[in-house]
Protein backbone atom coordinates (compact mmCIF):
# COMPACT_ATOMS: atom_id res chain seq x y z
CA UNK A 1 121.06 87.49 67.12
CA UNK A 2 122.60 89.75 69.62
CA UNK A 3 124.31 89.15 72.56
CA UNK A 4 125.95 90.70 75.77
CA UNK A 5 127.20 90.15 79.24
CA UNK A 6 125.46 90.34 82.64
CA UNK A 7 127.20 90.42 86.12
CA UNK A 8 124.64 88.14 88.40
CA UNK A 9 122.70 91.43 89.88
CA UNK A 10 122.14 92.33 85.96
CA UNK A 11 120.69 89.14 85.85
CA UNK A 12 118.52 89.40 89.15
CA UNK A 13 117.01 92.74 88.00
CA UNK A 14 116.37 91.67 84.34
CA UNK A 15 114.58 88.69 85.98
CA UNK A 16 112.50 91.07 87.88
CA UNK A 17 111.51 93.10 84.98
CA UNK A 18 110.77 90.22 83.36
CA UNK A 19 108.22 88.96 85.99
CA UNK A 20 106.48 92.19 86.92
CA UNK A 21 105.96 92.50 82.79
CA UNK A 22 104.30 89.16 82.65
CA UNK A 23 102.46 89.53 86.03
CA UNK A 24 101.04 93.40 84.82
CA UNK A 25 100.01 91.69 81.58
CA UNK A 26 98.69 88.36 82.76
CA UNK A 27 95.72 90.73 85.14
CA UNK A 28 95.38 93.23 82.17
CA UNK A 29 94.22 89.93 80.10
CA UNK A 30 91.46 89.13 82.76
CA UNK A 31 90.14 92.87 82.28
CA UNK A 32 86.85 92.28 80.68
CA UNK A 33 86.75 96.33 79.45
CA UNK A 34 89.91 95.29 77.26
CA UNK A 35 89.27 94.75 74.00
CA UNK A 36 89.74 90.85 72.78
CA UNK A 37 91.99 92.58 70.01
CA UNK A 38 94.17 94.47 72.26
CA UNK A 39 94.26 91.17 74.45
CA UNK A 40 95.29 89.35 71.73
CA UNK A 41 98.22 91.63 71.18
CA UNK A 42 98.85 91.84 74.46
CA UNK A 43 99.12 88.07 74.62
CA UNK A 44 101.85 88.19 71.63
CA UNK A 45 103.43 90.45 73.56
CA UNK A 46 103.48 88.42 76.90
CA UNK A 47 104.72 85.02 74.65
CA UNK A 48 107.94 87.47 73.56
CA UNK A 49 108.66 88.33 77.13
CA UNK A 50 108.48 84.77 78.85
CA UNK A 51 110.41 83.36 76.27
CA UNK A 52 113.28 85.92 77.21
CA UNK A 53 112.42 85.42 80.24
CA UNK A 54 113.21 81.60 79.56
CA UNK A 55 116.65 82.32 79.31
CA UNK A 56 117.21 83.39 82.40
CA UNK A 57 115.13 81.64 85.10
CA UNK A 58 115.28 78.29 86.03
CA UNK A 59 112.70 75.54 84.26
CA UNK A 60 111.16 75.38 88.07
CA UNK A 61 110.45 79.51 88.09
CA UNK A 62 109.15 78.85 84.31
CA UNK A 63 106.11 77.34 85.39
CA UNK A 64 105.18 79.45 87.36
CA UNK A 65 104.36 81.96 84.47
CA UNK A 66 103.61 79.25 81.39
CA UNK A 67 100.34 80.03 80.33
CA UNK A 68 97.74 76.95 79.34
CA UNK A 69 95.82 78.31 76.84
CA UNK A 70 97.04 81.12 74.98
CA UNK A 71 93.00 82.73 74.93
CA UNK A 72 91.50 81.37 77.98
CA UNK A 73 90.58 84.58 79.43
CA UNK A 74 89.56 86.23 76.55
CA UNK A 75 85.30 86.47 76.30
């Protein structure tokens, strides 16, 4: 485990990162010319960023990017 320190604008552009990661992946997984095993990496890869993501957003600004089933736009 690693750790280091963030002033609060740190924070705010991590956060941002974060989000336009998840968002860019989340409409990459509805593209039906990806292939379902480069989605299904893809959706590995989107589980690793929320959960970092986790740390630093509040539970309400979670929800907003939790994801219901981890396939359900795959075809």
């Amino acid at each position: 485990m690693l750790g280091f320190l963030l002033n609060m604008k740190e924070v705010q552009e991590v956060e941002y990162l974060l989000k336009r990661e998840m968002e860019e992946l989340l409409l990459d997984l509805t593209d039906p010319r990806i292939d379902n095993i480069v989605k299904k990496a893809m959706e590995e890869k989107y589980q690793i960023i929320f959960g970092i993501y986790r740390r630093f957003a509040s539970p309400k600004e979670c929800t907003k990017y939790i994801r219901t089933s981890q396939y359900k736009h795959f075809n």
